[in-house]
Protein backbone atom coordinates (compact mmCIF):
# COMPACT_ATOMS: atom_id res chain seq x y z
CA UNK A 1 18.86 45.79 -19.55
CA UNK A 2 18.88 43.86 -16.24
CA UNK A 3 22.17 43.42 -14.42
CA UNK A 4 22.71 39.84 -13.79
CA UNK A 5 25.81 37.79 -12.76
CA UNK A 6 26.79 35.13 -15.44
CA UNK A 7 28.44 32.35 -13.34
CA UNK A 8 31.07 30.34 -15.66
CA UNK A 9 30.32 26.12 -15.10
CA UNK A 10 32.65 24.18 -13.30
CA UNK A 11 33.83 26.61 -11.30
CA UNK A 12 34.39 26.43 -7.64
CA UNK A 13 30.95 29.46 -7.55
CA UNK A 14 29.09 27.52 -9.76
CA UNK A 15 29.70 23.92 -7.67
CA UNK A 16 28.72 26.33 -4.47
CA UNK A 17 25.59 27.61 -6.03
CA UNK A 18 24.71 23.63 -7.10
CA UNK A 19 25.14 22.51 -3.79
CA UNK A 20 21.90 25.05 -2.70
CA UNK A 21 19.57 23.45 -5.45
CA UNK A 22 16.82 20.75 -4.87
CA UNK A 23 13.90 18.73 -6.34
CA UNK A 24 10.58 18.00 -4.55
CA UNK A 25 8.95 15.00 -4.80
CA UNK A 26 5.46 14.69 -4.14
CA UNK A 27 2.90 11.91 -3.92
CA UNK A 28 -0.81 11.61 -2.93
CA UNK A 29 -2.49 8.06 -3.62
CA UNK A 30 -6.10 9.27 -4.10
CA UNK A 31 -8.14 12.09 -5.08
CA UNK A 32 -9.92 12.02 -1.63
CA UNK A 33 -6.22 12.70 0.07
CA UNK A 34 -7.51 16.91 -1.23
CA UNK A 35 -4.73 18.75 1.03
CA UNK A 36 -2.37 16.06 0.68
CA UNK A 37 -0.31 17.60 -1.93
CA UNK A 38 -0.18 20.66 -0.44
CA UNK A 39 0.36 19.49 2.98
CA UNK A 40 3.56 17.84 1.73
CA UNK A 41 4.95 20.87 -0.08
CA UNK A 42 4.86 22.90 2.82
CA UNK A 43 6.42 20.65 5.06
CA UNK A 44 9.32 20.31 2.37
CA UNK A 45 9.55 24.05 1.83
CA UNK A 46 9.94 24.34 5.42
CA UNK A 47 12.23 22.03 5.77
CA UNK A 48 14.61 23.64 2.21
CA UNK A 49 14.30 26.77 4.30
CA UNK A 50 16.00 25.28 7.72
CA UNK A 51 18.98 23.84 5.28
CA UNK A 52 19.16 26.50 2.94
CA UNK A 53 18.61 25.02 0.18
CA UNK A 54 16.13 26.15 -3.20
CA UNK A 55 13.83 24.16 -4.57
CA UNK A 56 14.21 24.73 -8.35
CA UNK A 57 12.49 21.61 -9.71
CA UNK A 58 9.46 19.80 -8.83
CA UNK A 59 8.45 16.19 -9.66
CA UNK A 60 4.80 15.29 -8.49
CA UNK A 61 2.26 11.90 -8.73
CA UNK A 62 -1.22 12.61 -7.93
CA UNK A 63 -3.25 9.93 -7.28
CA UNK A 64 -1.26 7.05 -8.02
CA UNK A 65 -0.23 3.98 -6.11
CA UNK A 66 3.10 3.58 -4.28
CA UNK A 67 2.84 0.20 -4.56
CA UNK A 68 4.84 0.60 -8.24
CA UNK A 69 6.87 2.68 -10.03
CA UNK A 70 4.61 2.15 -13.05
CA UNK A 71 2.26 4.64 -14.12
CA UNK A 72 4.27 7.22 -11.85
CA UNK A 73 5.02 9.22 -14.27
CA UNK A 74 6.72 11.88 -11.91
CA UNK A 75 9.15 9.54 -9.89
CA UNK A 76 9.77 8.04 -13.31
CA UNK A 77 10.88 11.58 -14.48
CA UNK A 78 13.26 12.16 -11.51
CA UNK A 79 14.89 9.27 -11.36
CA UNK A 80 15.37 9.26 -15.19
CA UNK A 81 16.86 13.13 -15.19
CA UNK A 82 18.98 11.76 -12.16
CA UNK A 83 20.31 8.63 -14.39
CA UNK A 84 20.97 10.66 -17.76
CA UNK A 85 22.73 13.65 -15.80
CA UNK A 86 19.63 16.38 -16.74
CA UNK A 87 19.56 16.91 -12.94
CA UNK A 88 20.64 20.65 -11.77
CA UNK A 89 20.23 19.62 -8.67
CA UNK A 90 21.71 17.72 -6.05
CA UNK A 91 19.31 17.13 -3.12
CA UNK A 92 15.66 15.64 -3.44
CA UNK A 93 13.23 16.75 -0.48
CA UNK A 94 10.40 14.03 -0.23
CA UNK A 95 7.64 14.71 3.10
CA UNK A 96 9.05 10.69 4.60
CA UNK A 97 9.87 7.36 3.21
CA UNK A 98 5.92 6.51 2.27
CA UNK A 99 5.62 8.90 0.51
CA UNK A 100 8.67 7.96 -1.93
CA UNK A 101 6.92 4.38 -2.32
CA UNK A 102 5.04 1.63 -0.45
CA UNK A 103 7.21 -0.93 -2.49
CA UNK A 104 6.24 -4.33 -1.69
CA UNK A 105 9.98 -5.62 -1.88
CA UNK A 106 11.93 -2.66 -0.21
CA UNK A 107 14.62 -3.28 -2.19
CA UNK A 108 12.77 -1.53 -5.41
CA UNK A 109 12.67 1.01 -2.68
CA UNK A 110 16.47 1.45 -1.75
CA UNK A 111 17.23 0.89 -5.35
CA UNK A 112 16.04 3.96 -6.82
CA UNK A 113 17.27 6.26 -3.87
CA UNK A 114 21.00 4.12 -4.48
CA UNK A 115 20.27 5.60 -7.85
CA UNK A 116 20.04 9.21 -7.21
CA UNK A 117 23.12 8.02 -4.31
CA UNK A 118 25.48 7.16 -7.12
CA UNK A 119 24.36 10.26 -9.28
CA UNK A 120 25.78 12.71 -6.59
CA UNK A 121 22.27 13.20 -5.39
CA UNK A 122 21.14 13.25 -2.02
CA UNK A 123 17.25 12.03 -0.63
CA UNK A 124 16.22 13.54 2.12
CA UNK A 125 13.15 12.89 4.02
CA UNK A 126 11.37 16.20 5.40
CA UNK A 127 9.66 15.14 7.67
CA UNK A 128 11.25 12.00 9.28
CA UNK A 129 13.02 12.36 12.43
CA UNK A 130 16.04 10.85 11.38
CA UNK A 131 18.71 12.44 8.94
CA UNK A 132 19.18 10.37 5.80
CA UNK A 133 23.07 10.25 6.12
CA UNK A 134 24.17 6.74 5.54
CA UNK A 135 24.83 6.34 9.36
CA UNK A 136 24.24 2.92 11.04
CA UNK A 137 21.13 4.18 12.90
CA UNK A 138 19.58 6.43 9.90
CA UNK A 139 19.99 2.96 7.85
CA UNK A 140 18.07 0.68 10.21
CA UNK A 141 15.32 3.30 10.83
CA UNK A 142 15.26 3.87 6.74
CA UNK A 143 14.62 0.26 6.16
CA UNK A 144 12.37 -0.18 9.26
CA UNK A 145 10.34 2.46 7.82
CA UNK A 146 10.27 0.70 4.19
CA UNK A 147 8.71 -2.75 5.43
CA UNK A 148 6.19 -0.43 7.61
CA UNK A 149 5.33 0.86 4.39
CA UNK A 150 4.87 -2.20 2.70
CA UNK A 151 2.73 -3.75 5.27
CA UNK A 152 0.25 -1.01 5.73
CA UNK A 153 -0.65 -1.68 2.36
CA UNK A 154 -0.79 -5.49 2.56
CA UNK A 155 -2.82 -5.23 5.47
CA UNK A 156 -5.02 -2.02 4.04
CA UNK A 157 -5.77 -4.53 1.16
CA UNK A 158 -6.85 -7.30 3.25
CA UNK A 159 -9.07 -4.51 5.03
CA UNK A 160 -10.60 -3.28 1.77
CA UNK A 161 -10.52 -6.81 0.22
CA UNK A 162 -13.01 -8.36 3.50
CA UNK A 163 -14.86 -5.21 3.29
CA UNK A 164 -15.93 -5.50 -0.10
CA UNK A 165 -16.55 -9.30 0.33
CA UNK A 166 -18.94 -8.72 2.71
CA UNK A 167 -20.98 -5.89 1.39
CA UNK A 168 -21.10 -7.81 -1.83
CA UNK A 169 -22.37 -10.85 0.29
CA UNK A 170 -25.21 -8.79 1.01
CA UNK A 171 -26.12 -7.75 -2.15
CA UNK A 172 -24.34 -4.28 -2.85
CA UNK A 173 -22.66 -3.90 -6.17
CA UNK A 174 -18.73 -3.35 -6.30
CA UNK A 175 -16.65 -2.03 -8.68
CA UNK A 176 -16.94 -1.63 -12.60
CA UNK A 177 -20.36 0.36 -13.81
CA UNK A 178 -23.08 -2.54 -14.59
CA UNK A 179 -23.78 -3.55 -17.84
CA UNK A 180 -26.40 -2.56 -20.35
CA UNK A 181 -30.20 -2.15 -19.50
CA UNK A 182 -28.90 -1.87 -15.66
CA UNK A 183 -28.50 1.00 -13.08
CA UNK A 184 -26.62 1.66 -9.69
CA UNK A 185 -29.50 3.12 -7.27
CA UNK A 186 -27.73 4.85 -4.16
CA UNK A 187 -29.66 3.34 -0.85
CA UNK A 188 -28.78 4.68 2.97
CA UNK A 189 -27.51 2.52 5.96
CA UNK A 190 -31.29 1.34 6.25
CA UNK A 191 -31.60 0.43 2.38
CA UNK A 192 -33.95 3.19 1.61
CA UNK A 193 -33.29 4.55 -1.57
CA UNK A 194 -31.28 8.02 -2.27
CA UNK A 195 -31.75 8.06 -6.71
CA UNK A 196 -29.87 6.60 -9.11
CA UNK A 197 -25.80 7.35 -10.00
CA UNK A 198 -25.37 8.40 -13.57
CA UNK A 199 -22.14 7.40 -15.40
CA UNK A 200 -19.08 9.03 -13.45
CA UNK A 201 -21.12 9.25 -9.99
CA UNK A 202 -19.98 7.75 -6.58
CA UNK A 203 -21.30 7.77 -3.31
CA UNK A 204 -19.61 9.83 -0.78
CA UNK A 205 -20.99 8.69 2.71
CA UNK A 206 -19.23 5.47 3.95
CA UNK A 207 -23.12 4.22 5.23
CA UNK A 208 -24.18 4.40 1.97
CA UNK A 209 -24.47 1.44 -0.35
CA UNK A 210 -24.94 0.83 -3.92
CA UNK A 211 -27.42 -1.65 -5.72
CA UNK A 212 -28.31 -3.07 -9.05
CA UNK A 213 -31.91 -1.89 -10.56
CA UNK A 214 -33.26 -2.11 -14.05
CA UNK A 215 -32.23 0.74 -16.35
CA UNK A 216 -34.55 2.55 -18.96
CA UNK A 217 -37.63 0.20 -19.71
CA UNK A 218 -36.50 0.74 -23.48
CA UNK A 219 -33.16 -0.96 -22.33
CA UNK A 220 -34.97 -3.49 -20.30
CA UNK A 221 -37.17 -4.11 -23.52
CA UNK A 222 -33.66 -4.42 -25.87
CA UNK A 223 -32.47 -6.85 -22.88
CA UNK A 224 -35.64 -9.08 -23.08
CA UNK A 225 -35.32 -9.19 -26.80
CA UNK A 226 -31.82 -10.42 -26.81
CA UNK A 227 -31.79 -13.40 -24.31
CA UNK A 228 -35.70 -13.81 -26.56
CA UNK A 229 -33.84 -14.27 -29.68
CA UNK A 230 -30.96 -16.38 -28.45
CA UNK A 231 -32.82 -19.14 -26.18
CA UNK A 232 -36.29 -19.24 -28.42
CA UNK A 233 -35.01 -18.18 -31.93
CA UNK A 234 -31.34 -19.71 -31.45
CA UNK A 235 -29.96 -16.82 -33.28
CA UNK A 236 -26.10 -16.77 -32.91
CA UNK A 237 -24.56 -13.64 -30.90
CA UNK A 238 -23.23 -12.15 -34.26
CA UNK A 239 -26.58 -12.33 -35.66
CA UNK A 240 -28.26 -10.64 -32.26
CA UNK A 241 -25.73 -8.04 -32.46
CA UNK A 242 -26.00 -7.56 -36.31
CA UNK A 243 -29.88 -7.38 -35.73
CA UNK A 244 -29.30 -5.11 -32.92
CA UNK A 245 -27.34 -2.48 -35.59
CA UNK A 246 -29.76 -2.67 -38.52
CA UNK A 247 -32.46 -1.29 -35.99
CA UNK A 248 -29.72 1.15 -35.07
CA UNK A 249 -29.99 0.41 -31.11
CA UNK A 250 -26.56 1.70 -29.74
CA UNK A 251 -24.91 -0.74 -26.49
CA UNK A 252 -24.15 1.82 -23.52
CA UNK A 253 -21.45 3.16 -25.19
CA UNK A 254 -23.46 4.48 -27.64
CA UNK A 255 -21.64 2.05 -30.21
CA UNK A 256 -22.25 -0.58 -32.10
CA UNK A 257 -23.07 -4.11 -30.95
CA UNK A 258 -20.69 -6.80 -31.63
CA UNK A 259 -20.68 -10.50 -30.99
CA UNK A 260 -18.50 -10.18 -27.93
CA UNK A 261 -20.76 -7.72 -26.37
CA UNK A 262 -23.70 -9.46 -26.60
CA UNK A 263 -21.50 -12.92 -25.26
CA UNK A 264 -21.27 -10.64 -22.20
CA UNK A 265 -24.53 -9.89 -21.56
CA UNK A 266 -25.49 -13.28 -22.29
CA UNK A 267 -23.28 -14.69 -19.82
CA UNK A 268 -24.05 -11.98 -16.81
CA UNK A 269 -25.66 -13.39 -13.64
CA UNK A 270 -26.39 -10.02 -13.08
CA UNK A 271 -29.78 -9.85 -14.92
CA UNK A 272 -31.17 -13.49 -12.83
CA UNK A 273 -29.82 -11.24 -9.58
CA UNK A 274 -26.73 -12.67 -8.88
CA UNK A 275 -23.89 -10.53 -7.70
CA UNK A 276 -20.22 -11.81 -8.66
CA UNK A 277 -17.65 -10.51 -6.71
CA UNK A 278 -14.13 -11.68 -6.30
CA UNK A 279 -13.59 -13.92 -9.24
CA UNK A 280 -10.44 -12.76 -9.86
CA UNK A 281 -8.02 -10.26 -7.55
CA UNK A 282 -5.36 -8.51 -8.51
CA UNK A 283 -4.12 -7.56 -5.16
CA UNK A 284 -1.32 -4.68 -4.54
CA UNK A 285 -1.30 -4.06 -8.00
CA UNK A 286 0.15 -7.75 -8.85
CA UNK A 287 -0.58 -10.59 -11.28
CA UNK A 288 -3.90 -11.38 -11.35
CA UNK A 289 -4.76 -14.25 -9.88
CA UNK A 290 -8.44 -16.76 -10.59
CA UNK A 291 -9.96 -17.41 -7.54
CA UNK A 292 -11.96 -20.25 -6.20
CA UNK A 293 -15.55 -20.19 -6.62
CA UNK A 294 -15.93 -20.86 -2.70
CA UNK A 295 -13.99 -17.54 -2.08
């Protein structure tokens, strides 16, 4: 048997105790930030040792956004246990205010830490050099920090956003994987070609580009048939794709053909070598929005 000291709740030892207990909180925003997490940890760790305090809980979100609390499954967690009174804690280390969120309205931001504030529980940011206290001057930094937050991703995304623009202006493909009887081929800074990217690929040199090829010539062959059968035969797309079945040709899925499918790759300026990009944006994860054709 292990001698261990049973400390009663609500007492003045046990309110002591709960007063040394914290939660990390820790968020990268892509898988190419490797050390990020770790970076972070230590910092907080670091910073629980200075104040004497024990981190008994951690929360994390690897790579996800800050842009929303949506699909952040850890902050979501934390603030919930806060809220419902699961928290045996009654500090929250986070590495700085970024880190916590890149809210686009900073008052999402100060909401959820006013939260955890009216819970008993206090946020403190590691590695800030101000102390989170409520003081006039911790306040103004806090919320200076928020809209700095916020606008290095607006202007990040108007970076990213050009960027993309004009690569795609010059003919490299961007975004989603290309659509049946199609490849991505991998070409260097002075298009030469590097192979082909299978299905979960990606290029990891920034002076490398991607471009659209012709897949398989069996897929090229299927691709032929199909616009063959609908401009010459005037077969409907449900009859294409029914067609398509009966010879048991699977789409790039390895599924079966439906009408909608082959509506697709009807419809895709890909195959006469055009390159859409930009037809819709859904910047900073918001409503998306149809842009003009001139855009």
């Amino acid at each position: 048997m292990v001698n261990a000291l049973a400390v009663r709740t609500n007492t003045q030892l046990a309110r002591g105790q709960k007063t040394l207990r914290a939660a990390q909180y820790v968020r990268m925003s892509t898988d190419h930030q490797r050390y990020s997490i770790q970076n972070q940890a230590a910092a907080i760790a670091a910073y629980a040792a200075t104040h004497n305090l024990i981190i008994v809980r951690s929360y994390s979100d690897e790579g996800e956004s800050g842009l929303r609390i949506k699909n952040r499954n850890g902050l979501t967690e934390l603030i919930d246990d806060v809220h419902s009174g699961r928290a045996d804690f009654d500090h929250i280390l986070v590495y700085d205010v970024s880190r916590w969120g890149r809210f686009q309205d900073i008052d999402e931001s100060a909401h959820y830490e006013f939260t955890c504030k009216q819970a008993g529980v206090k946020v403190a940011y590691c590695a800030e050099q101000f102390d989170n206290d409520g003081s006039l001057l911790s306040s103004i930094v806090k919320n200076l920090k928020r809209v700095m937050a916020a606008e290095y991703s607006r202007e990040l995304s108007v970076k990213v956003h050009t960027g993309a623009c004009r690569l795609s202006g010059l003919g490299f493909r961007q975004g989603a994987a290309p659509c049946y009887g199609l490849r991505r081929e991998l070409v260097d800074e002075n298009n030469r070609p590097k192979g082909s990217l299978r299905k979960g690929d990606r290029k990891y040199l920034q002076t490398d580009h991607v471009r659209l090829g012709p897949g398989s010539s069996d897929e090229v062959a299927v691709v032929r048939w199909i616009f063959h059968q609908f401009v010459a035969e005037r077969k409907s797309e449900a009859e294409i794709a029914r067609q398509l079945n009966r010879q048991t040709i699977p789409n790039k899925l390895g599924e079966q053909w439906n009408r909608r499918l082959v509506g697709y790759l009807l419809r895709n300026e890909n195959y006469i070598g055009n390159i859409i990009y930009n037809r819709r944006s859904y910047r900073l994860k918001q409503k998306g929005i149809d842009n003009p054709s001139h855009l």
